[in-house]
PDB file of N, CA and C in Angstrom:
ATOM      1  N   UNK A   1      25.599 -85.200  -4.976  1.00  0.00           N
ATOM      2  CA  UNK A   1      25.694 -85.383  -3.540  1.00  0.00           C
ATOM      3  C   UNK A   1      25.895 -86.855  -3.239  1.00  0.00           C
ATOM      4  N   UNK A   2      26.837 -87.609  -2.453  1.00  0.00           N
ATOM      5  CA  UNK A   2      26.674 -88.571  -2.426  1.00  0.00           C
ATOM      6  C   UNK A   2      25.959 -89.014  -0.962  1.00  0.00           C
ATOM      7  N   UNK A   3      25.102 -90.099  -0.813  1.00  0.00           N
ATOM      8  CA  UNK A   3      24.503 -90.758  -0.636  1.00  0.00           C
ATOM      9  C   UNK A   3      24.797 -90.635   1.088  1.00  0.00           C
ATOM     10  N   UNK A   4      23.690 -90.500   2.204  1.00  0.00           N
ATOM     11  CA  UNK A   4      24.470 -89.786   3.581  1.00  0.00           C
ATOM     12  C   UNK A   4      23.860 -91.856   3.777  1.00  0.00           C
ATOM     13  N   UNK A   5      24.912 -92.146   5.168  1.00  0.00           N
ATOM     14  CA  UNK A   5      24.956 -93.231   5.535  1.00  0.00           C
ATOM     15  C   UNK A   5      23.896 -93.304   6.353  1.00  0.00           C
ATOM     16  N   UNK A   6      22.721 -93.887   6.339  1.00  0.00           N
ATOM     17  CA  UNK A   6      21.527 -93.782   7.218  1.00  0.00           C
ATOM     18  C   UNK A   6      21.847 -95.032   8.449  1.00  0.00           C
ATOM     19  N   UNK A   7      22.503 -94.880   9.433  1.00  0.00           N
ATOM     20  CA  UNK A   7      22.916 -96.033  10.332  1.00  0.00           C
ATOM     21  C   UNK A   7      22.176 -95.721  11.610  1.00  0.00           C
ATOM     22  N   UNK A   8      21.289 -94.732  11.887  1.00  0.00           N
ATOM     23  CA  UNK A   8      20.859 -94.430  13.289  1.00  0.00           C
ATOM     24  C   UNK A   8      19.282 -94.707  12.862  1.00  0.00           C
ATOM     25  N   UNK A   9      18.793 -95.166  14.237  1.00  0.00           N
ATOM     26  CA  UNK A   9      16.973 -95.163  13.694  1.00  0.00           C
ATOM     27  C   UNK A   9      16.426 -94.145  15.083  1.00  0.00           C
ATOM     28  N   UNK A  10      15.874 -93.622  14.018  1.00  0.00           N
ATOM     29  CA  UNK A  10      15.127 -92.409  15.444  1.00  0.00           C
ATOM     30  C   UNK A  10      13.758 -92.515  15.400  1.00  0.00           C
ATOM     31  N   UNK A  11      12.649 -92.497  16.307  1.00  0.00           N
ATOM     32  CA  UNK A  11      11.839 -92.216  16.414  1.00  0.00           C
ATOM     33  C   UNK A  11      10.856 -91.105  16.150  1.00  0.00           C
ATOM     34  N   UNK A  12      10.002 -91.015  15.196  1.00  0.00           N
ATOM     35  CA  UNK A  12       9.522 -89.714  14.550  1.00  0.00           C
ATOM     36  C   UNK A  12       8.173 -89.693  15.857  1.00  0.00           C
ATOM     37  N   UNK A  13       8.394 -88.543  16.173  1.00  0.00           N
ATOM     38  CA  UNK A  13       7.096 -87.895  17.309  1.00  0.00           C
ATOM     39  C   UNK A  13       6.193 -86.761  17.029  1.00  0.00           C
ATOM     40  N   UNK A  14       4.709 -86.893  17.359  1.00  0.00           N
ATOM     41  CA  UNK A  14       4.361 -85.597  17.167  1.00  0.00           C
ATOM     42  C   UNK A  14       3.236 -85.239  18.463  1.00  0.00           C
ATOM     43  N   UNK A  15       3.517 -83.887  18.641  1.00  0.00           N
ATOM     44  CA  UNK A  15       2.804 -83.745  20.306  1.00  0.00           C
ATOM     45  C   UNK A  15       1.701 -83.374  20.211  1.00  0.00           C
ATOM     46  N   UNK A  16       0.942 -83.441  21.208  1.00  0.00           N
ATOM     47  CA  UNK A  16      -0.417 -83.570  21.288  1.00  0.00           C
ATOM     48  C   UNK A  16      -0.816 -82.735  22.741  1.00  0.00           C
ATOM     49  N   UNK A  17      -2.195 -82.064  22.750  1.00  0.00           N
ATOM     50  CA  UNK A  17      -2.034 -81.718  23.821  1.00  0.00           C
ATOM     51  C   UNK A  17      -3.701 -81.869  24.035  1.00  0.00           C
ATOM     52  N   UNK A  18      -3.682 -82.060  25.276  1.00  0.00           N
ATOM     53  CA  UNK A  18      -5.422 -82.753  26.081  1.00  0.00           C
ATOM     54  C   UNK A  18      -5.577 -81.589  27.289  1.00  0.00           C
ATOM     55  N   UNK A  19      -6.651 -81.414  27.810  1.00  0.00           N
ATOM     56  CA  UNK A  19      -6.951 -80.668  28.901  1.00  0.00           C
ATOM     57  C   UNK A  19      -6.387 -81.768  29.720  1.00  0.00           C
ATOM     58  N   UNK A  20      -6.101 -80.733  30.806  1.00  0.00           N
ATOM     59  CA  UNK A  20      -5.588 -81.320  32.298  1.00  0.00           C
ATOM     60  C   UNK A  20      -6.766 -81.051  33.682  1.00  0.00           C
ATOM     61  N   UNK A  21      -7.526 -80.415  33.011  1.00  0.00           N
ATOM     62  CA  UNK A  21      -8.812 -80.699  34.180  1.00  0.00           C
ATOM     63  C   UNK A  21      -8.833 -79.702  35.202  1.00  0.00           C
ATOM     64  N   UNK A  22      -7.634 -78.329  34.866  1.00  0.00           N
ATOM     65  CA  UNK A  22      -7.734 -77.415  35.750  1.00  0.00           C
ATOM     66  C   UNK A  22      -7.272 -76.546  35.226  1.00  0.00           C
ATOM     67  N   UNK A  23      -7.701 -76.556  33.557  1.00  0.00           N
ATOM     68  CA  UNK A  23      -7.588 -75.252  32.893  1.00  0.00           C
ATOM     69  C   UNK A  23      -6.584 -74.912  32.065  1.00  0.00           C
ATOM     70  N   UNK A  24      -5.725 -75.978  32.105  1.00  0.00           N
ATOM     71  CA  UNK A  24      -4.359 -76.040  31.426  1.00  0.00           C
ATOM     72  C   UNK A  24      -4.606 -76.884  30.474  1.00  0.00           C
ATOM     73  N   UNK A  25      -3.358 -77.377  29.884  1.00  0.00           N
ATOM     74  CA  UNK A  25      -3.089 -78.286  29.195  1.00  0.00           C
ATOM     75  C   UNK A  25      -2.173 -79.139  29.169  1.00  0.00           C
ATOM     76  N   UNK A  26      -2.278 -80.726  28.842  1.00  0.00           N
ATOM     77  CA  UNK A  26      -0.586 -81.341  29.287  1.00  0.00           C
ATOM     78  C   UNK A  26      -0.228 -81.948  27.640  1.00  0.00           C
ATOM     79  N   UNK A  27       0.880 -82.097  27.752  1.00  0.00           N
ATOM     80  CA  UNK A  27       1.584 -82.125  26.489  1.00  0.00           C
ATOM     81  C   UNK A  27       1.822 -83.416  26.760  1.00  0.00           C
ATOM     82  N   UNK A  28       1.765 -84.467  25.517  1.00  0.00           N
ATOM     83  CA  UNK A  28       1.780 -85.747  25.597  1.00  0.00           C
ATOM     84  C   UNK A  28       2.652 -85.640  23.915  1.00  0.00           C
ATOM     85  N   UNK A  29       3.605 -87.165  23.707  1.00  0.00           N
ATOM     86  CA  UNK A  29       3.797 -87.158  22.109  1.00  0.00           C
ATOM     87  C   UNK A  29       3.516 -89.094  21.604  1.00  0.00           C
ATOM     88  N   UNK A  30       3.327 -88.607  20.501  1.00  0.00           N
ATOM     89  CA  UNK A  30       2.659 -89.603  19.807  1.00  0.00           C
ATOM     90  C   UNK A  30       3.606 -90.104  18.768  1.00  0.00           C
ATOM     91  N   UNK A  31       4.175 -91.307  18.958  1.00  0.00           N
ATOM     92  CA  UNK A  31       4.948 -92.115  17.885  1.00  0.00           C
ATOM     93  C   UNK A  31       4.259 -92.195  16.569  1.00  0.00           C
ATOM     94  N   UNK A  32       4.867 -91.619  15.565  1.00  0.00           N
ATOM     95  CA  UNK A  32       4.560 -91.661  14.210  1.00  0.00           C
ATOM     96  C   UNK A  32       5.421 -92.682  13.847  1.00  0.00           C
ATOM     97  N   UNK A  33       6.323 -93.252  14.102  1.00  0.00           N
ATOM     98  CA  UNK A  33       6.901 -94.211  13.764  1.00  0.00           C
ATOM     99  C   UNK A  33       8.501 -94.209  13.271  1.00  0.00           C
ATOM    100  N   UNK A  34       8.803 -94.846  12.829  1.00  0.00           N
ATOM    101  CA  UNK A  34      10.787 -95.029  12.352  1.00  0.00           C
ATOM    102  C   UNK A  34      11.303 -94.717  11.370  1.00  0.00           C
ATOM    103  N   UNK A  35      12.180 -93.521  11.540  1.00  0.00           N
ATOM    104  CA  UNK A  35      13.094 -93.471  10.616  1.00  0.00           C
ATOM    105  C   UNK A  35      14.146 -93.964  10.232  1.00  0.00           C
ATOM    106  N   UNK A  36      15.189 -94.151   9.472  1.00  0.00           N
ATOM    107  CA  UNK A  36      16.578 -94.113   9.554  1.00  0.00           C
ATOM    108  C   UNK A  36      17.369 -92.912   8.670  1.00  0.00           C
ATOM    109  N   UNK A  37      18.550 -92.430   9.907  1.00  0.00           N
ATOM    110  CA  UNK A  37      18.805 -91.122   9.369  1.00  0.00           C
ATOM    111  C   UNK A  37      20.236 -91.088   9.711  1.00  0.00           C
ATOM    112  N   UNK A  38      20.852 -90.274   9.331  1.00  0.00           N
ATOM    113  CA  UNK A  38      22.581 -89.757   9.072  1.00  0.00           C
ATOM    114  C   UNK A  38      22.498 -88.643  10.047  1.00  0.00           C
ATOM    115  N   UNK A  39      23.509 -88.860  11.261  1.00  0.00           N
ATOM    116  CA  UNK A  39      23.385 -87.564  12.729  1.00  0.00           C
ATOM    117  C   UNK A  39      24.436 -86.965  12.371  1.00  0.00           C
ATOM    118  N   UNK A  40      24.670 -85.815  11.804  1.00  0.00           N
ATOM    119  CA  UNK A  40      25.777 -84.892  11.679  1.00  0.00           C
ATOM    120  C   UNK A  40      26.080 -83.312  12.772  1.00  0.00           C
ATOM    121  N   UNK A  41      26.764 -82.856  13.539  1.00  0.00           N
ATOM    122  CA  UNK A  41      27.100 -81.717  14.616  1.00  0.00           C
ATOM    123  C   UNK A  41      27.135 -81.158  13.426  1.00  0.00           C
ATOM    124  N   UNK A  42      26.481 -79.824  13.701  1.00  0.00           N
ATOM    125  CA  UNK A  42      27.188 -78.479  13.085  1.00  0.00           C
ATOM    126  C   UNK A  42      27.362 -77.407  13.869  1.00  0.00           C
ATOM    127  N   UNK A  43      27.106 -77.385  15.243  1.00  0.00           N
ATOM    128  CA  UNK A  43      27.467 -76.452  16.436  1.00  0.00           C
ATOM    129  C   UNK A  43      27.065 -76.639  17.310  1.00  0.00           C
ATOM    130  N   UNK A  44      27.603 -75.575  18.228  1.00  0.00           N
ATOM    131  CA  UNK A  44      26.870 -75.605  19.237  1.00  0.00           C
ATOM    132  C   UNK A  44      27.344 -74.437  20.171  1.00  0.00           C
ATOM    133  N   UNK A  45      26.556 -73.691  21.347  1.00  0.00           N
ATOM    134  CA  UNK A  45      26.330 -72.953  22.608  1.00  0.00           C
ATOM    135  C   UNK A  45      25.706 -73.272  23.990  1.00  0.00           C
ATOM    136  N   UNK A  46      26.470 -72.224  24.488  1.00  0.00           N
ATOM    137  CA  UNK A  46      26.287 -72.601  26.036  1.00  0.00           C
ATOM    138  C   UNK A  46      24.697 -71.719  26.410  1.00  0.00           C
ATOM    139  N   UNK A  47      23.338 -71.981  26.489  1.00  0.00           N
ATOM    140  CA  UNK A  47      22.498 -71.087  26.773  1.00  0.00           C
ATOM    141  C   UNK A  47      22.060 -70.925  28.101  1.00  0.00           C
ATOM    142  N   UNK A  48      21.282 -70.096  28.844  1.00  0.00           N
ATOM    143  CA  UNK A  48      20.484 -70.254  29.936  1.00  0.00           C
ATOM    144  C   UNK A  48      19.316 -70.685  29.682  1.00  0.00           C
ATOM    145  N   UNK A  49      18.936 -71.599  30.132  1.00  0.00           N
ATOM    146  CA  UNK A  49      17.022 -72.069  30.186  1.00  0.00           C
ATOM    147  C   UNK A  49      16.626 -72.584  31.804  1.00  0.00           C
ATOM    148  N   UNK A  50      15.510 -71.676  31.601  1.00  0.00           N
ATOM    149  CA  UNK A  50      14.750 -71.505  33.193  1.00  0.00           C
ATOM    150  C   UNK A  50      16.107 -71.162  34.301  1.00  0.00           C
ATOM    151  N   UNK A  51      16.771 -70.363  33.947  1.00  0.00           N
ATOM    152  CA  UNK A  51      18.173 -69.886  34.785  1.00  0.00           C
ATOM    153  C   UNK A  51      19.155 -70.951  35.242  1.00  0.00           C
ATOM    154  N   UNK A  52      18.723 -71.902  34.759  1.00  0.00           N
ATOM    155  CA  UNK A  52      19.684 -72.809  34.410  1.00  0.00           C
ATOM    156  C   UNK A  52      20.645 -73.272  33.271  1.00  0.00           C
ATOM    157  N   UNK A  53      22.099 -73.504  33.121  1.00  0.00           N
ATOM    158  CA  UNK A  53      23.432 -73.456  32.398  1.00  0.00           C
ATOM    159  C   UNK A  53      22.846 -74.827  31.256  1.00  0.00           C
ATOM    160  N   UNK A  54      22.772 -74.785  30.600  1.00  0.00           N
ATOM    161  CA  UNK A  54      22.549 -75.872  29.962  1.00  0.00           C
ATOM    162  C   UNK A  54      23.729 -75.238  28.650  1.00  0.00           C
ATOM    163  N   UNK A  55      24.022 -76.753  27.629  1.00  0.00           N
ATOM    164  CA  UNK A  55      24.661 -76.722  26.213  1.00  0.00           C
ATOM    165  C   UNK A  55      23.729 -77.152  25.097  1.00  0.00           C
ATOM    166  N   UNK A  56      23.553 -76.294  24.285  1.00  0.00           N
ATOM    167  CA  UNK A  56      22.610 -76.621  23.101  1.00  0.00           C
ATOM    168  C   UNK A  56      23.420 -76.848  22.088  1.00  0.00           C
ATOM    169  N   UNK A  57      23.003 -78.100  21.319  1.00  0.00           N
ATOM    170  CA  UNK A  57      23.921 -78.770  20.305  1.00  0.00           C
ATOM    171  C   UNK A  57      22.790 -78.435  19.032  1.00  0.00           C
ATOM    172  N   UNK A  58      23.563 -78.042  18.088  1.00  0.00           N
ATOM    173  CA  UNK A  58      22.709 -78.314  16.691  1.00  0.00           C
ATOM    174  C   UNK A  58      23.168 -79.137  15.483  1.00  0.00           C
ATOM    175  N   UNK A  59      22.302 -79.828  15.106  1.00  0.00           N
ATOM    176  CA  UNK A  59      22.098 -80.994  14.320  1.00  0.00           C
ATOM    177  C   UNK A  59      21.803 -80.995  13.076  1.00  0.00           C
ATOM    178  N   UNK A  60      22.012 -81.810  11.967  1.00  0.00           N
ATOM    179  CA  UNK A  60      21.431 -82.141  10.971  1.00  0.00           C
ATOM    180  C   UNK A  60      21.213 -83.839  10.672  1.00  0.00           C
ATOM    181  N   UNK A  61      19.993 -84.263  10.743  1.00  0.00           N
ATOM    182  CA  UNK A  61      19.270 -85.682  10.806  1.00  0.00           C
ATOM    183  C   UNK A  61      19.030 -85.848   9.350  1.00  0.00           C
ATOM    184  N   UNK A  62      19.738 -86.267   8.489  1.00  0.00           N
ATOM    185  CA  UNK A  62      19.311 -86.684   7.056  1.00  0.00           C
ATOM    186  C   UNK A  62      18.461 -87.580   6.971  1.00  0.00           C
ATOM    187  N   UNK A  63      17.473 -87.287   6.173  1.00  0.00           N
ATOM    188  CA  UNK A  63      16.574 -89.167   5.774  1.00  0.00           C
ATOM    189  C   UNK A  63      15.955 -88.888   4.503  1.00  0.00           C
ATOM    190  N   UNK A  64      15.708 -90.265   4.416  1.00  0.00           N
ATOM    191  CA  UNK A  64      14.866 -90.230   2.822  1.00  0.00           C
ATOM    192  C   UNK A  64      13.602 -89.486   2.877  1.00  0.00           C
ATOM    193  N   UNK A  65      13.806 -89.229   1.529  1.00  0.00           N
ATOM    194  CA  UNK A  65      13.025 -87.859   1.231  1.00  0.00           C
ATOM    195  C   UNK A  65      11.473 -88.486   1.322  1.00  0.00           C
ATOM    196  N   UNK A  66      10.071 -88.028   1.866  1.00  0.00           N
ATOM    197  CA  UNK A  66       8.770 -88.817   1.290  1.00  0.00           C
ATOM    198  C   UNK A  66       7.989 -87.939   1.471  1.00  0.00           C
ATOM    199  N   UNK A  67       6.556 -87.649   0.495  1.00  0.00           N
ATOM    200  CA  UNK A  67       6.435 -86.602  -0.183  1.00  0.00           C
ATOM    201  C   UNK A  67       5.461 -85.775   0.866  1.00  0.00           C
ATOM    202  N   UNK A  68       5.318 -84.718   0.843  1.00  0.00           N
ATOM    203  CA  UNK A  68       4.468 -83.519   1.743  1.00  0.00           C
ATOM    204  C   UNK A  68       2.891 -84.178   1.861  1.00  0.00           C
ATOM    205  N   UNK A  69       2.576 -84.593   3.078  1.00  0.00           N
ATOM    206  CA  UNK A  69       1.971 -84.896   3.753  1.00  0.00           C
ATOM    207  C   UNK A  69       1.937 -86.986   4.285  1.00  0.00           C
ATOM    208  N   UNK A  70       2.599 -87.146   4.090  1.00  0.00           N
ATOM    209  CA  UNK A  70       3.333 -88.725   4.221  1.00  0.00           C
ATOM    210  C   UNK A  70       3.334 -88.474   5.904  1.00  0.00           C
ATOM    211  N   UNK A  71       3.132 -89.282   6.571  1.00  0.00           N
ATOM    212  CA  UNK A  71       3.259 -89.933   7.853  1.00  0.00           C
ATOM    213  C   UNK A  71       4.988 -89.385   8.321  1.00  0.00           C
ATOM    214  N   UNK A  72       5.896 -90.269   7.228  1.00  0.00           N
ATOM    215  CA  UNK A  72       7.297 -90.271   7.762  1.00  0.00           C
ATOM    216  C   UNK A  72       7.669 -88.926   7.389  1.00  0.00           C
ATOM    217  N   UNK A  73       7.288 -88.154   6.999  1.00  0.00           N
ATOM    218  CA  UNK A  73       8.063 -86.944   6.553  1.00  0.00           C
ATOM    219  C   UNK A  73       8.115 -86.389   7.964  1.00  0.00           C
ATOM    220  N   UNK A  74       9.379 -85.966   8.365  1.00  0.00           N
ATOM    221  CA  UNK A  74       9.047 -84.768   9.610  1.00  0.00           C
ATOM    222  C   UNK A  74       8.920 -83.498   9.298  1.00  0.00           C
ATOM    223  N   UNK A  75       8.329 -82.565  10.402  1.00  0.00           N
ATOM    224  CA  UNK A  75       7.930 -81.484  10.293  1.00  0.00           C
ATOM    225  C   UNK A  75       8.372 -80.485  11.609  1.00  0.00           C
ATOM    226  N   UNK A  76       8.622 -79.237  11.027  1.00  0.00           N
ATOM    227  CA  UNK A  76       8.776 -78.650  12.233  1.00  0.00           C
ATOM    228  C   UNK A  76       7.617 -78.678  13.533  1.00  0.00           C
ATOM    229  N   UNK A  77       8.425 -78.880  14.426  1.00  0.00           N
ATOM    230  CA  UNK A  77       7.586 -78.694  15.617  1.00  0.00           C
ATOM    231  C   UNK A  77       7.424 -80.579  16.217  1.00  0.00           C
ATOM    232  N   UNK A  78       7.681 -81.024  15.259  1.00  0.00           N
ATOM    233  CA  UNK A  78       8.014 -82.566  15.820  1.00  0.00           C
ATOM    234  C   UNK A  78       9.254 -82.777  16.463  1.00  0.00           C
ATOM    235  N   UNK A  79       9.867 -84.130  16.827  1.00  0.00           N
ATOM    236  CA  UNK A  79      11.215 -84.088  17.186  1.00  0.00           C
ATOM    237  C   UNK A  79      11.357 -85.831  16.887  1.00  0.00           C
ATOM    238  N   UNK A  80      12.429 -86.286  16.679  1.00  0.00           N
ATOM    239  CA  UNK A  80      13.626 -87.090  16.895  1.00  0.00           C
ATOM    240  C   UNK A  80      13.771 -87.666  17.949  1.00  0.00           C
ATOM    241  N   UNK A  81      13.787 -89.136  17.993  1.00  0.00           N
ATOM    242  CA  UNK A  81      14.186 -89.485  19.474  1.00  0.00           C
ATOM    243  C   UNK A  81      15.052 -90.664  19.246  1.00  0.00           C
ATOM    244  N   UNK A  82      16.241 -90.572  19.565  1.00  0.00           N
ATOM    245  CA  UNK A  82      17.158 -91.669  19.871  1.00  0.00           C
ATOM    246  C   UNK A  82      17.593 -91.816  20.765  1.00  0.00           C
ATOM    247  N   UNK A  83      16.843 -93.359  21.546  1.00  0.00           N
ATOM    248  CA  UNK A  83      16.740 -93.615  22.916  1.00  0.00           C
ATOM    249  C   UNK A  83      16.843 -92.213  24.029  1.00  0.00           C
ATOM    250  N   UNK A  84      17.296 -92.024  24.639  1.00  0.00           N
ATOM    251  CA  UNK A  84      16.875 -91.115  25.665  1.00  0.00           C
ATOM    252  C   UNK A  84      17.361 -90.111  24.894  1.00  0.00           C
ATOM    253  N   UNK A  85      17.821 -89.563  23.652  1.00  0.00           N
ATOM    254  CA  UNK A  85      18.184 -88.189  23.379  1.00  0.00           C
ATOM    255  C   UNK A  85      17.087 -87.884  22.267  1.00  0.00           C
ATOM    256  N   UNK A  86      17.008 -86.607  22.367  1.00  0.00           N
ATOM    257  CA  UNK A  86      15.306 -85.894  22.462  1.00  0.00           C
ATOM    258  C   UNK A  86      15.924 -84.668  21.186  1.00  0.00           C
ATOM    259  N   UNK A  87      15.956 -84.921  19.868  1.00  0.00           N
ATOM    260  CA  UNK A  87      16.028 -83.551  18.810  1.00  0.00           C
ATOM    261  C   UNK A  87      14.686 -82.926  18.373  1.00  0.00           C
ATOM    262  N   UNK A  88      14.424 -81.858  18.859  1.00  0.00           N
ATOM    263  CA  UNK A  88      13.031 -81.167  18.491  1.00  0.00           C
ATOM    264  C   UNK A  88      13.651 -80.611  17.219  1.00  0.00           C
ATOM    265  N   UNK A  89      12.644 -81.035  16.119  1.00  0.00           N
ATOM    266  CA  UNK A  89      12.987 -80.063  14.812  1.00  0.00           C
ATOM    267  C   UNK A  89      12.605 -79.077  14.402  1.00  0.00           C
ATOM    268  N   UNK A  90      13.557 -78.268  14.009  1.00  0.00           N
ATOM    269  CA  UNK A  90      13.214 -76.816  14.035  1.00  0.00           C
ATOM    270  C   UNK A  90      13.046 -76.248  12.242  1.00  0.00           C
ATOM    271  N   UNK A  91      13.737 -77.158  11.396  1.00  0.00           N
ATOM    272  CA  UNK A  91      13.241 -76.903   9.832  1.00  0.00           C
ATOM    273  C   UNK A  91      13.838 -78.441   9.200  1.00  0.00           C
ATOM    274  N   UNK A  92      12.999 -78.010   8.080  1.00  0.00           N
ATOM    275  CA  UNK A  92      12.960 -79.466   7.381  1.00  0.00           C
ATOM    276  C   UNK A  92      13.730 -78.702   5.786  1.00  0.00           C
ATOM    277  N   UNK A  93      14.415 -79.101   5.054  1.00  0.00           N
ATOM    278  CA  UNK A  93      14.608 -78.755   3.454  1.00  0.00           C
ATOM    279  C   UNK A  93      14.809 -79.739   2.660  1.00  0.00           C
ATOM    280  N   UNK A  94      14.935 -79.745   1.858  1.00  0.00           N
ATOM    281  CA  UNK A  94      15.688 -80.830   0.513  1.00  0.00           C
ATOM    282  C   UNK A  94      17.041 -80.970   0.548  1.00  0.00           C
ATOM    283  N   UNK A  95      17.311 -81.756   0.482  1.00  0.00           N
ATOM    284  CA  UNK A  95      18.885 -81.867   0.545  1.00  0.00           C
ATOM    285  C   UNK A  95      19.573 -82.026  -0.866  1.00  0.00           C
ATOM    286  N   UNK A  96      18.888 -82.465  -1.833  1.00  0.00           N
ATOM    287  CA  UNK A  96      19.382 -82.927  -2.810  1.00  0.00           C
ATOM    288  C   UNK A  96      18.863 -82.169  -3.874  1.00  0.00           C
ATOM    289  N   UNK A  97      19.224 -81.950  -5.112  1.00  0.00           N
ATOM    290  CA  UNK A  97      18.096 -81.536  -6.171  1.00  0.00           C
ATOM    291  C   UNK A  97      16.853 -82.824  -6.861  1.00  0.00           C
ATOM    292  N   UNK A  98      17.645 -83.785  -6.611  1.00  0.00           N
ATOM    293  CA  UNK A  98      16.716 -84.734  -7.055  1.00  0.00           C
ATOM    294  C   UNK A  98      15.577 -85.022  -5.984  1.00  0.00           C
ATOM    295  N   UNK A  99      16.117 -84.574  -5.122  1.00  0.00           N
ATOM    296  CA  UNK A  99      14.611 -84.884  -3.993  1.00  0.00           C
ATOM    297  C   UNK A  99      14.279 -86.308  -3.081  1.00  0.00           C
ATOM    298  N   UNK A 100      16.020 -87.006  -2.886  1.00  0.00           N
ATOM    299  CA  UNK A 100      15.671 -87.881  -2.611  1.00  0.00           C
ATOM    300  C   UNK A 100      16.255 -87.999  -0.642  1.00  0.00           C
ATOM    301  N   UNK A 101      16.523 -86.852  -0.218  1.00  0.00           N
ATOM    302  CA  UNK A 101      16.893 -86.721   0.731  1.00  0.00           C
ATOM    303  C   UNK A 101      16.482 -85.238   1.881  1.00  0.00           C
ATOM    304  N   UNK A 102      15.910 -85.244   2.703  1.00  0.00           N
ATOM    305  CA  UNK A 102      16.027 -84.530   3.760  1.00  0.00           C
ATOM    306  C   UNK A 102      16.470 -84.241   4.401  1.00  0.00           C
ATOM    307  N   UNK A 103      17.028 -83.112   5.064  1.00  0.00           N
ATOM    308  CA  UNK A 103      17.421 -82.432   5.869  1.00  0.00           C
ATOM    309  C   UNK A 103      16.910 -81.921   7.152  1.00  0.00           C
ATOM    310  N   UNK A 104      17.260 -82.312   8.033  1.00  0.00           N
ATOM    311  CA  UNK A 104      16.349 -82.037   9.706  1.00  0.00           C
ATOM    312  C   UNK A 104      17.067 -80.991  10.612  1.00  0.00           C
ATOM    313  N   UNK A 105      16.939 -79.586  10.305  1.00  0.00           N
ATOM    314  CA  UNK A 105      17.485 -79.059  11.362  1.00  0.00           C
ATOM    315  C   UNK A 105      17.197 -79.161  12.821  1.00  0.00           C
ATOM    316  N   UNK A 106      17.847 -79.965  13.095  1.00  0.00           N
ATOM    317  CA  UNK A 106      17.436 -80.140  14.824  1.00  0.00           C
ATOM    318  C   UNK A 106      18.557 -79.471  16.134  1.00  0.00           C
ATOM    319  N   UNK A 107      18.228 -79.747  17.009  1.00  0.00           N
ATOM    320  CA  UNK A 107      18.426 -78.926  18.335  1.00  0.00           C
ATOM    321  C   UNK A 107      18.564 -80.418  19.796  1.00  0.00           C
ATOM    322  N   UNK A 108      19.434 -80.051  20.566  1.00  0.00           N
ATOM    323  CA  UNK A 108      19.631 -81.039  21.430  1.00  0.00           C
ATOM    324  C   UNK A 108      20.252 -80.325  22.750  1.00  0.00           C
ATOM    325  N   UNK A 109      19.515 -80.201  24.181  1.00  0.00           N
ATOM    326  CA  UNK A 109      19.440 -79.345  24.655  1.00  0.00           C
ATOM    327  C   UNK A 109      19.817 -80.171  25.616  1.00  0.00           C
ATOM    328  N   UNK A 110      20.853 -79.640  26.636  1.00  0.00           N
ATOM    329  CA  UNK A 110      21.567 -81.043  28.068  1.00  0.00           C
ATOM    330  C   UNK A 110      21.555 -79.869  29.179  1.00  0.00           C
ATOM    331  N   UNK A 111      20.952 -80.235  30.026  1.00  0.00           N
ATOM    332  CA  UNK A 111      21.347 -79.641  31.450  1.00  0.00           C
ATOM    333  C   UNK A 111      22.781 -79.625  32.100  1.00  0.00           C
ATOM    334  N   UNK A 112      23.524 -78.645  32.646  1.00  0.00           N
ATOM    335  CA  UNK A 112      24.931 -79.093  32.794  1.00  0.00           C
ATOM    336  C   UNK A 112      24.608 -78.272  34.577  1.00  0.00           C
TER     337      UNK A 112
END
């Protein structure tokens, strides 16, 4: 496999959630800190969310590989943030056999 060009730095997030004082809960996210990763399209659809037209783009965020339970490793249910664009990740794999690269299936969701 050769070597994906890591030129983007995204922000690794993970959410958190606190009582809101009336029984709910509010969702807050917490900077785990910086990656650098390779942004590749591999599709995309037109969906409805909350009956609204939105386009959902799907992604693959390459980064160096670091080992199961490491800070930088992402995980599903975290997300990606490069500057105002928001990739929630939806699976993580190996990219390589040697193990030196990750794979981020992510998701990127725009109101239209």
């Amino acid at each position: 496999m050769k070597a994906p060009t890591l030129n983007r730095r995204f922000t690794l997030e993970a959410a958190n959630t606190a009582p809101d004082g009336s029984g709910g809960f509010i969702e807050t996210w917490e900077t785990l800190g910086a990656v650098w990763g390779e942004l590749k399209g591999t599709g995309g659809r037109d969906v409805d969310l909350d009956a609204r037209a939105a386009s959902q783009g799907r992604f693959r965020i390459t980064v160096r590989a670091a080992p199961l339970g490491a800070l930088e490793r992402p995980l599903p249910g975290q997300r990606l943030r490069e500057g105002g664009r928001v990739f929630p990740v939806i699976a993580v794999v190996d990219s390589d056999p040697e193990g030196r690269w990750l794979s981020c299936i992510v998701r990127e969701e725009l109101l239209r």
